[in-house]
Protein backbone atom coordinates (compact mmCIF):
# COMPACT_ATOMS: atom_id res chain seq x y z
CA UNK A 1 -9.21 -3.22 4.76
CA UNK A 2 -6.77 -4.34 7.58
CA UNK A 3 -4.93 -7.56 7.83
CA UNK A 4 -3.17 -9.75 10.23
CA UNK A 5 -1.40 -13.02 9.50
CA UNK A 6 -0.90 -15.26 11.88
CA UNK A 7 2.86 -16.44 11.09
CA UNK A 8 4.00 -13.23 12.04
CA UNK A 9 3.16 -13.88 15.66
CA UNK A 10 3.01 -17.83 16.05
CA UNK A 11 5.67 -19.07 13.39
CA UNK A 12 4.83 -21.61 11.54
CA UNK A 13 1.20 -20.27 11.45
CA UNK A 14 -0.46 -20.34 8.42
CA UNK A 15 -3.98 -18.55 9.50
CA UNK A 16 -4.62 -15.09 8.08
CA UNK A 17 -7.87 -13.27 8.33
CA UNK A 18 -8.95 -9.75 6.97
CA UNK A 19 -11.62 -7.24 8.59
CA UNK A 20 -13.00 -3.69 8.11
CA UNK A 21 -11.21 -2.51 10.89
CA UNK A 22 -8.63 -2.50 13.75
CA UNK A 23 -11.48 -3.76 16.62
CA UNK A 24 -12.97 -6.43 14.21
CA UNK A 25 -9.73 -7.99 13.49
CA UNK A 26 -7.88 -8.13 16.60
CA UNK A 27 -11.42 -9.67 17.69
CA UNK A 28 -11.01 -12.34 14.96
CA UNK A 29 -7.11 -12.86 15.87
CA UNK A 30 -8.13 -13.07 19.63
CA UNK A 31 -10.54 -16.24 18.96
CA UNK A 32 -8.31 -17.89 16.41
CA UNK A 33 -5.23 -17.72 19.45
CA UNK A 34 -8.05 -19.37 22.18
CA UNK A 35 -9.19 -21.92 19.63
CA UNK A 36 -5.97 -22.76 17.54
CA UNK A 37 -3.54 -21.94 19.91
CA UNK A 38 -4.92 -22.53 23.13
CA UNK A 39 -4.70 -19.07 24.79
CA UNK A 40 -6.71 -19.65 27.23
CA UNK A 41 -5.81 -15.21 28.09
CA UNK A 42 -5.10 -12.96 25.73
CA UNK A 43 -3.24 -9.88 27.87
CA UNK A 44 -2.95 -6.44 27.13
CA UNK A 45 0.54 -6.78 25.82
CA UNK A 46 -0.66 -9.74 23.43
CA UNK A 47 -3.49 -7.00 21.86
CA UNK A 48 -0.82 -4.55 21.52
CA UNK A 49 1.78 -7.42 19.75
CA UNK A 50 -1.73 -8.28 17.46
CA UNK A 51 -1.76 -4.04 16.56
CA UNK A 52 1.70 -4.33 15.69
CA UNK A 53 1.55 -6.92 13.09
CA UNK A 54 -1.59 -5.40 11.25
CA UNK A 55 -1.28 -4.64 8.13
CA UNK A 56 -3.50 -1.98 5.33
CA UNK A 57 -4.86 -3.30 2.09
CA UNK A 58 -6.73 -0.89 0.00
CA UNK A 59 -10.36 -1.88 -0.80
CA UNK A 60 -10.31 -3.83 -3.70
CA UNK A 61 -12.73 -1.85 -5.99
CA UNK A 62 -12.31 -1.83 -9.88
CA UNK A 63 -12.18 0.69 -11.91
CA UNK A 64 -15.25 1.73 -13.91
CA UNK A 65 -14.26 0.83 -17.94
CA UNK A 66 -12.86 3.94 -19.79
């Protein structure tokens, strides 16, 4: 599961999101910054700043009982 948290970009941000992977979450982060934000373009440098700032979260699966 990867992660990306707003704050880390835009301080003062509170918006996280999560996602399966890389393509579906910088997707998600490139909406929120046109909607919240009011990035009207998101350039390539912006995309790479978003890749930066993602974070990995293991799947959280539980453990069949022993």
């Amino acid at each position: 599961m990867k992660s990306f948290e707003c704050g880390t970009l835009v301080p003062g941000c509170r918006w996280h999101t999560s996602a399966e992977n890389e393509a579906d979450l910088v997707s998600r982060v490139v909406h929120h910054l046109h909607d919240d934000h009011g990035e009207q373009m998101v350039r390539p440098n912006m995309i790479e700043e978003i890749k930066a700032r993602i974070t990995d979260h293991p799947s959280e699966r539980r453990q069949p009982a022993a």
